[in-house]
Protein backbone atom coordinates (compact mmCIF):
# COMPACT_ATOMS: atom_id res chain seq x y z
CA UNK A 1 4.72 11.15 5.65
CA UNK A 2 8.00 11.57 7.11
CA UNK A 3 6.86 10.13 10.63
CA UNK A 4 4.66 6.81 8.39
CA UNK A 5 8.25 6.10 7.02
CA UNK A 6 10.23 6.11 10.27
CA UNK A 7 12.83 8.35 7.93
CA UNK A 8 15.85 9.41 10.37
CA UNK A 9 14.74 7.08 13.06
CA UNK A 10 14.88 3.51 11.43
CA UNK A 11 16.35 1.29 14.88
CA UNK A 12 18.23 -1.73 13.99
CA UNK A 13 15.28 -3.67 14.59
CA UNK A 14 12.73 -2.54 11.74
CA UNK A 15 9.26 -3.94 11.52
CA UNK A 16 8.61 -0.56 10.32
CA UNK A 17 8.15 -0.51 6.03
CA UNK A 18 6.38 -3.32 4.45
CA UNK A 19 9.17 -3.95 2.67
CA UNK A 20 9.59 -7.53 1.18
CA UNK A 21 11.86 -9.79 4.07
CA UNK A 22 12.82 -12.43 0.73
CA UNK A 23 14.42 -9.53 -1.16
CA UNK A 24 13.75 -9.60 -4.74
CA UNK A 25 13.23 -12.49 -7.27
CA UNK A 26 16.38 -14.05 -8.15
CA UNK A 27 15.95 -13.29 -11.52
CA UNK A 28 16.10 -9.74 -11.30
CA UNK A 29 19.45 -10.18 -9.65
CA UNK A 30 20.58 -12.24 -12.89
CA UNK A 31 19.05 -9.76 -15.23
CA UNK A 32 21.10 -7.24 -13.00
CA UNK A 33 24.43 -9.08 -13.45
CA UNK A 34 23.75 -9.28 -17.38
CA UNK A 35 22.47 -6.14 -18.34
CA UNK A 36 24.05 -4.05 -20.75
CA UNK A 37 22.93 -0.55 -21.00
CA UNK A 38 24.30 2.52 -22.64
CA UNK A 39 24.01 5.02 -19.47
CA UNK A 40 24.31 7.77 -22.09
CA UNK A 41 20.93 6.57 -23.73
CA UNK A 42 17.42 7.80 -22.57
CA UNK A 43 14.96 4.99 -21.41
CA UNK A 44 12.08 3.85 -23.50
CA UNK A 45 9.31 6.92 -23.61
CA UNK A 46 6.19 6.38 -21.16
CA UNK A 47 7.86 2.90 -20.01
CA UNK A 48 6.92 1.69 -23.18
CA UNK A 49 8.45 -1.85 -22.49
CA UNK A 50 6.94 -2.30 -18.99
CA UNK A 51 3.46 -1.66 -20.87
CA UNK A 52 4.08 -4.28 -23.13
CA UNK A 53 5.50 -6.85 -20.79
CA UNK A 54 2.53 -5.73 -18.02
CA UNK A 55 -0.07 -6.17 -21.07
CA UNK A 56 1.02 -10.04 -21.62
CA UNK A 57 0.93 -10.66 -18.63
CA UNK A 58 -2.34 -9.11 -17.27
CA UNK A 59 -4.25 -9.43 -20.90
CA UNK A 60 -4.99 -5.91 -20.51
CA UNK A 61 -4.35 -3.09 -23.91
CA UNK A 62 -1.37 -1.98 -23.22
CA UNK A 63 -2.71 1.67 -23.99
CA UNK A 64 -4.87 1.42 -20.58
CA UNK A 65 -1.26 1.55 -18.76
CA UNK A 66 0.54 4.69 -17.05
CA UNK A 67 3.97 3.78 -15.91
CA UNK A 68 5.35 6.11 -12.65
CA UNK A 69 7.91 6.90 -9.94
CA UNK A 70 6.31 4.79 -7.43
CA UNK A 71 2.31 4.26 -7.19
CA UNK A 72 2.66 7.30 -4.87
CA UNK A 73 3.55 9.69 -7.64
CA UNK A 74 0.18 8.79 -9.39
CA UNK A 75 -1.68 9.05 -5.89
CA UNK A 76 -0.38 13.15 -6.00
CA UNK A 77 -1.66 13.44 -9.93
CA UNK A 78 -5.07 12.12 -9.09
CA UNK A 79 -6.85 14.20 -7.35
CA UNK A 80 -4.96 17.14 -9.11
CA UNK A 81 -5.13 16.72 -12.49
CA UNK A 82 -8.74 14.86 -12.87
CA UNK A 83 -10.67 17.32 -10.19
CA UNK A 84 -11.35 20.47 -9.51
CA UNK A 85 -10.57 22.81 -6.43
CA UNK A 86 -13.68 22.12 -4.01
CA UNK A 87 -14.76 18.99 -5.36
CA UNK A 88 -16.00 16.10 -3.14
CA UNK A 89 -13.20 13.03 -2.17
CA UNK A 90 -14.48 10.26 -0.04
CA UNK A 91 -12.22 8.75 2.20
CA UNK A 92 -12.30 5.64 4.58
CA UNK A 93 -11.14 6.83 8.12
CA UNK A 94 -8.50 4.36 8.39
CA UNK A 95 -6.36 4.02 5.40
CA UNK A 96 -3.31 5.52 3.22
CA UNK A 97 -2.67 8.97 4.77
CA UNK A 98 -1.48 9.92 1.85
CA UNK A 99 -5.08 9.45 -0.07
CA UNK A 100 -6.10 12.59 2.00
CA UNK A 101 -2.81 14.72 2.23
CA UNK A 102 -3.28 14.80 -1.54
CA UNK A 103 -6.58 15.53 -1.71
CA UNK A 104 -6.42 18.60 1.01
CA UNK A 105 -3.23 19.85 -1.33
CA UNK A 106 -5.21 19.96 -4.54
CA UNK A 107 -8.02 21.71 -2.97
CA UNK A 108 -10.13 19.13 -2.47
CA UNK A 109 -12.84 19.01 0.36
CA UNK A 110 -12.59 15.47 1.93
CA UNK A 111 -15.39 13.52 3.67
CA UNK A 112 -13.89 10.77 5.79
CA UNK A 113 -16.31 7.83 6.49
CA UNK A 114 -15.72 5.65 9.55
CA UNK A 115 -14.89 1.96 9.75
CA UNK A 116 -16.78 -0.52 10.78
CA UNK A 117 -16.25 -2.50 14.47
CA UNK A 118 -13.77 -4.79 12.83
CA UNK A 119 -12.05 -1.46 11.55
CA UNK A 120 -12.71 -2.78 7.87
CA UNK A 121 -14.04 0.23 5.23
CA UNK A 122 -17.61 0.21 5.30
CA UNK A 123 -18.40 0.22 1.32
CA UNK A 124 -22.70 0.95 2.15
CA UNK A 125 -21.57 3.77 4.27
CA UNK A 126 -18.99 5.28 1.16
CA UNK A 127 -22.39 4.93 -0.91
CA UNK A 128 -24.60 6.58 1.64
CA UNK A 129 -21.87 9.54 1.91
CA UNK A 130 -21.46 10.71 -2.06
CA UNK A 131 -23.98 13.64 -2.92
CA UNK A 132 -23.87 15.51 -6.29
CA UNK A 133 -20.09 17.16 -5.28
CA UNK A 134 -18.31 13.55 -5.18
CA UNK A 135 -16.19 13.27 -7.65
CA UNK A 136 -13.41 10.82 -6.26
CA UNK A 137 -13.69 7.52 -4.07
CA UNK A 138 -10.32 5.87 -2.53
CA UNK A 139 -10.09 2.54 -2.14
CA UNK A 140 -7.25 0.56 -1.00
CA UNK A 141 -7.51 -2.97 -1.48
CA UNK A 142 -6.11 -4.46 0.82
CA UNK A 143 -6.47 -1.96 3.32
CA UNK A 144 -3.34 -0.32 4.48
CA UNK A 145 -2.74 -0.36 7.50
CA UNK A 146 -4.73 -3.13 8.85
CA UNK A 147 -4.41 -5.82 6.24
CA UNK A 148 -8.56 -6.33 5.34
CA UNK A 149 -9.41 -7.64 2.79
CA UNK A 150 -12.30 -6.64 0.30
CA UNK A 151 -13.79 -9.23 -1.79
CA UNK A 152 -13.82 -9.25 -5.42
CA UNK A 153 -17.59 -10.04 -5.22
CA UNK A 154 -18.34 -7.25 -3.31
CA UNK A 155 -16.17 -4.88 -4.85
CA UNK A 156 -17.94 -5.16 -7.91
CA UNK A 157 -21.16 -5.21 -6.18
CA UNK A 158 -19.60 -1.52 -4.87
CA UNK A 159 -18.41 -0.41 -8.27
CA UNK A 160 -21.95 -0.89 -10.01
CA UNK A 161 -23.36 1.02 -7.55
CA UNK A 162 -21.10 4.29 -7.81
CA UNK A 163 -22.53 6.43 -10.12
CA UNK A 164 -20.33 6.80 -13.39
CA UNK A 165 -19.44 10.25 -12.84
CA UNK A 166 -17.62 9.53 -9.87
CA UNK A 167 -13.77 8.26 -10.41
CA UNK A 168 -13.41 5.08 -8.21
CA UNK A 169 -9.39 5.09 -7.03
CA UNK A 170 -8.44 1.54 -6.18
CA UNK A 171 -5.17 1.27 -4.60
CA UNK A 172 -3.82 -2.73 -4.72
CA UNK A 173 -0.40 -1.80 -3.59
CA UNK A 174 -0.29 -4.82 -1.20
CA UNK A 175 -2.56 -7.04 -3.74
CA UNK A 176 0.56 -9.78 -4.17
CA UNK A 177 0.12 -10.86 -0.28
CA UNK A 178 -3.98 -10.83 -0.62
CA UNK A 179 -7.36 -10.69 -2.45
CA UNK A 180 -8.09 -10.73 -6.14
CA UNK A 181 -7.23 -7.51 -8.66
CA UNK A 182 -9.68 -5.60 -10.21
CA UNK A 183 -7.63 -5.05 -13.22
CA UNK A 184 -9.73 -6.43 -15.72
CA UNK A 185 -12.73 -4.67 -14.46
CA UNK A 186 -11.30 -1.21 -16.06
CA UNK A 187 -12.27 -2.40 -19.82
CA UNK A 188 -15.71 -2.69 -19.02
CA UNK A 189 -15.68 0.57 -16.71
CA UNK A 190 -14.94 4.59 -17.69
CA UNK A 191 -14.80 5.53 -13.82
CA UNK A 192 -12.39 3.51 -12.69
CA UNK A 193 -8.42 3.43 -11.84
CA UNK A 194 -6.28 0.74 -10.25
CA UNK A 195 -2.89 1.49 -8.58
CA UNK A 196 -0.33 -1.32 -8.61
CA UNK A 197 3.45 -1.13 -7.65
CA UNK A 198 6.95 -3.00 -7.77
CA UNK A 199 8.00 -2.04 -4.30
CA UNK A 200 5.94 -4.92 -2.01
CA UNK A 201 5.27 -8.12 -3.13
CA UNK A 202 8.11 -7.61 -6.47
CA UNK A 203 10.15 -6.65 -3.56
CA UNK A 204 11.96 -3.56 -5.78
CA UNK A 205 10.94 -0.72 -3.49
CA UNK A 206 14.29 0.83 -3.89
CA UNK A 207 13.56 1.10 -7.71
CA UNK A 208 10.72 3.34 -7.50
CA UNK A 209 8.86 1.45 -10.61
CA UNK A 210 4.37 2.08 -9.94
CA UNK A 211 1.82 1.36 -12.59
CA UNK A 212 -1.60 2.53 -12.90
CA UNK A 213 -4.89 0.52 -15.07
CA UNK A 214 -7.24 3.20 -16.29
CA UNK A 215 -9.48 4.22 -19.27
CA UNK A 216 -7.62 5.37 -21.91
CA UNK A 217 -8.79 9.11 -21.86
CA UNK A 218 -7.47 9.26 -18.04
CA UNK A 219 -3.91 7.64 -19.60
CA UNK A 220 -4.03 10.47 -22.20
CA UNK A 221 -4.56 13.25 -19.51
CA UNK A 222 -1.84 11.46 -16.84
CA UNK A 223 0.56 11.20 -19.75
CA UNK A 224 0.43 15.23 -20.56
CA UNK A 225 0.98 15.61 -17.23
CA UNK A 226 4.78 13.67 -16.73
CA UNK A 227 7.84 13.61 -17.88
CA UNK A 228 7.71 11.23 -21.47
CA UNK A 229 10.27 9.55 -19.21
CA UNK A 230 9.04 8.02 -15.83
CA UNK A 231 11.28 5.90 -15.02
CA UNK A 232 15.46 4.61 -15.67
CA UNK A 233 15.58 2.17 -18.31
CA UNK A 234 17.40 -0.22 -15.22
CA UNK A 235 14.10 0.52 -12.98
CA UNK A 236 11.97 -0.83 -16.28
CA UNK A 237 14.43 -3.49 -17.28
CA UNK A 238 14.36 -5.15 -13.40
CA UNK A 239 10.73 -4.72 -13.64
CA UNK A 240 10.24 -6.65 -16.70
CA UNK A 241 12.28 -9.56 -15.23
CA UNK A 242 10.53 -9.42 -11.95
CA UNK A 243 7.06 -9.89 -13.45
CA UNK A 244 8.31 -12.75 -15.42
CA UNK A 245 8.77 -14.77 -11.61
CA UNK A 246 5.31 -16.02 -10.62
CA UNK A 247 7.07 -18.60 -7.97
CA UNK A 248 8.86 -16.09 -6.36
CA UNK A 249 5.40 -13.96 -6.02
CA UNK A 250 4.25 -17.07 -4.03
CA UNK A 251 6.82 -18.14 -2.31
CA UNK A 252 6.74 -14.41 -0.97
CA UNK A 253 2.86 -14.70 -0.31
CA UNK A 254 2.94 -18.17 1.89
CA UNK A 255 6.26 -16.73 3.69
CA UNK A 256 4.52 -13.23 5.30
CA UNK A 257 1.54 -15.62 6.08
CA UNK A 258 3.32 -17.70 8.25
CA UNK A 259 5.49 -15.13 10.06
CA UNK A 260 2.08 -12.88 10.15
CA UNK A 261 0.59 -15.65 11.96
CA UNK A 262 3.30 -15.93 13.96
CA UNK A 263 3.32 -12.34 15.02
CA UNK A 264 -0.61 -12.68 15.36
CA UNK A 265 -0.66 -15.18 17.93
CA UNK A 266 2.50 -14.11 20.36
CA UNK A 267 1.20 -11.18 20.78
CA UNK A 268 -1.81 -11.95 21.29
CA UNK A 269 -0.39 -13.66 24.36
CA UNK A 270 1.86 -10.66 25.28
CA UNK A 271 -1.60 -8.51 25.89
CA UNK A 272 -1.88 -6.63 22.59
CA UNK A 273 -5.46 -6.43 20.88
CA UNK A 274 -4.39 -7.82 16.85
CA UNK A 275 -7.08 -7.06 14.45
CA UNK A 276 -7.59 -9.89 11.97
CA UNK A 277 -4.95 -9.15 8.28
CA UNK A 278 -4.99 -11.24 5.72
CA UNK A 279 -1.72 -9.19 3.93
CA UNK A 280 1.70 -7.95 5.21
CA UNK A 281 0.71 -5.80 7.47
CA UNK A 282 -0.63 -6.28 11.60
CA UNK A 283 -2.37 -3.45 13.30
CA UNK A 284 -2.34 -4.01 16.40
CA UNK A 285 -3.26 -1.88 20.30
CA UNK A 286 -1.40 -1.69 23.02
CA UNK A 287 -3.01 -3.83 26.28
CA UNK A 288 -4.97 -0.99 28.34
CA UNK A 289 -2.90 -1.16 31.32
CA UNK A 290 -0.19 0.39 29.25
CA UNK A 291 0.78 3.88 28.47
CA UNK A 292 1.56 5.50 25.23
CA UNK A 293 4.30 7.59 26.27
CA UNK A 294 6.41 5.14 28.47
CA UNK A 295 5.89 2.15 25.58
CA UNK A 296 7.10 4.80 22.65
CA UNK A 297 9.97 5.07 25.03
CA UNK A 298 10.65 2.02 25.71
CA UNK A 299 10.78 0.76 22.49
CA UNK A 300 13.07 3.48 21.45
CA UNK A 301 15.57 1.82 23.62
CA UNK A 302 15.00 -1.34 22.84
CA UNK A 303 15.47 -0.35 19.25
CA UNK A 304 12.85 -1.23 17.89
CA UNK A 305 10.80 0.88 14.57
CA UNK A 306 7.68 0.51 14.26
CA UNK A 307 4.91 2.92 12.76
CA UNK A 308 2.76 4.62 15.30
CA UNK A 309 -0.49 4.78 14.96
CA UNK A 310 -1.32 8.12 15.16
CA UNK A 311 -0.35 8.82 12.05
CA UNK A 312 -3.32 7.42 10.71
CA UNK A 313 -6.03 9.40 12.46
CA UNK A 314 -6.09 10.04 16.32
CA UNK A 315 -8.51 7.65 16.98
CA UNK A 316 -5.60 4.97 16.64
CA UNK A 317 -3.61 6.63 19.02
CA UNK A 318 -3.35 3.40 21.04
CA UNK A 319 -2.22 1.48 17.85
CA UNK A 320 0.95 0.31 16.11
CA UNK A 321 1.25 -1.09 12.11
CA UNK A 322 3.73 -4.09 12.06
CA UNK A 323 5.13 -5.63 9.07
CA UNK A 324 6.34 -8.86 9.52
CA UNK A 325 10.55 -9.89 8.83
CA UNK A 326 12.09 -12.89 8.84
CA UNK A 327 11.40 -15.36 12.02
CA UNK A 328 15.17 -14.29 13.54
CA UNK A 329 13.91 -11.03 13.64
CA UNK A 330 10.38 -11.54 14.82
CA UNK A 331 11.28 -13.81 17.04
CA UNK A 332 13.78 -10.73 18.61
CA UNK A 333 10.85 -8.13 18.54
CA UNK A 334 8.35 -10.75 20.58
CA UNK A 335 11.30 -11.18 23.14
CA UNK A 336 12.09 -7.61 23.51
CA UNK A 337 8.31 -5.91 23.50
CA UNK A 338 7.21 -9.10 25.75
CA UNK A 339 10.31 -7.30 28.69
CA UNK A 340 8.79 -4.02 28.18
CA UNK A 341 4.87 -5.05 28.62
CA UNK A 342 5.92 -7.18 31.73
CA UNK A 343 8.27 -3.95 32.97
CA UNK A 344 5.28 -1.71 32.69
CA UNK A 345 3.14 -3.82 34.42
CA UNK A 346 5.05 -4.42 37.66
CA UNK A 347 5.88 -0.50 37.76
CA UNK A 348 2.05 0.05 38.14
């Protein structure tokens, strides 16, 4: 996980973290200027404030929310507080690492299934894979790192056809840049829990604020499991402000689809193979004629971060994620990858 962050090796050029390039709302940095809190006080128990705020806003009961240290938190308490040692995960091949690392730490045997062609997770094959062991499905919505896109349509199409006992783990981490939630899908559903966070489109990764939809008995047994206090009364305050800014949320959304199309197309033209995103993240190969070792090189002189595919699965080996920054910045990665392609090329 250390390696997927770039932590310790962060260059000055960083198209590493899908972090949001806009910041944060502007509101949250007026809330931030105004607030007035007792530092000697605890926060509200179980984030009761963000529930409330997250249930007017999302028409949800505000007893189907958990409130966490970052969706990541709740991705660890998954798979080890709802399953047993040697139960059944499926996982797509290409995804979250941390969906598996979790998994293989709680005991859990995992089956991965492969993508598709277009590297997008194959939902008929997840169906075809569970047996009588499967207890947990993850899902991430849109896909990290290649920026697919699922369709609400067939989504639900997917859900109704996993059988109830299996527990369906959604992940819309990136949801703000793409696609439609399933949020509203968890009243009507006992198998199924969607992971949301403040640290992408909200822009408040630093914060550490993540928020899980689920039944209410899966709330009760996540709940038993924490600390009564998840998160800083700042963390929920911020929070609360930032979910109040629904212009912000698309500003933010039309911005990374512009500079991802940007991206998409120059390199393109440099010689890299882009597969088709729709969110805030590019995945993207290196042109054939170039090798691995000499381009990781390279760009470590350049100084340039970016995640390396392999840490994904070795059959992206070839591959780098790319988040997209602001055009100044894009527009300085294109010029300095585009001397190192053309470099390797004449040296061959």
């Amino acid at each position: 996980m250390k390696k997927l962050y770039a932590f310790g090796s962060k260059k000055s050029l960083d198209l590493s973290l899908s972090e949001n390039p806009l910041g944060c709302s502007p509101r949250v940095s007026s809330t931030f200027r105004k607030l007035k809190i007792n530092f000697n006080d605890y926060p509200k128990v179980n984030g009761n404030d963000l529930k409330k705020a997250l249930s007017q806003k999302l028409s949800i009961n505000e007893n189907l929310f958990f409130i966490a240290n970052g969706s990541e938190s709740i991705i660890n308490m998954i798979p080890r507080i709802l399953c047993k040692p040697n139960d059944e995960v499926i996982i797509p091949e290409l995804t979250f690492p941390m969906f598996q690392t979790c998994s293989e730490l709680a005991g859990l045997k995992t089956k991965i299934i492969k993508m598709n062609k277009n590297l997008e997770i194959d939902l008929n094959g997840i169906l075809k894979g569970i047996t009588n062991r499967t207890k947990l499905i993850f899902i991430c919505n849109p896909n990290n790192p290649t920026g697919n896109v699922l369709s609400k349509k067939r989504l639900i199409s997917f859900l109704d056809k996993v059988p109830k006992k299996v527990l369906i783990l959604l992940d819309e981490a990136n949801i703000e840049f793409a696609g439609e939630t399933l949020v509203n899908e968890v009243s009507k559903r006992n198998n199924l829990v969607i992971l949301r966070t403040f640290s992408k489109g909200f822009g408040l990764a630093n914060l550490r604020v993540g928020f899980a939809v689920a039944p209410a008995p899966i709330i009760n047994k996540l709940e038993e499991e924490i600390n009564v206090f998840p998160v800083s009364g700042l963390s929920e305050n911020l929070a609360i402000s930032a979910l109040s800014d629904d212009l912000f949320i698309n500003k933010t959304k039309e911005f990374i689809k512009k500079e991802r199309l940007f991206l998409e197309s120059n390199l393109i033209k440099i010689g890299f193979n882009v597969f088709p995103s729709q969110a805030n993240n590019l995945f993207i190969k290196l042109p054939n004629s170039i090798n691995k070792g000499r381009f990781l090189k390279e760009i470590t002189r350049a100084d340039i971060s970016l995640v390396d595919g392999i840490n994904f699965g070795k059959s992206t080996s070839q591959f780098f994620r790319v988040s997209p920054r602001k055009r100044i910045v894009n527009k300085e990665f294109l010029k300095r990858v585009k001397i190192i392609i053309e470099k390797e090329k004449i040296s061959r």
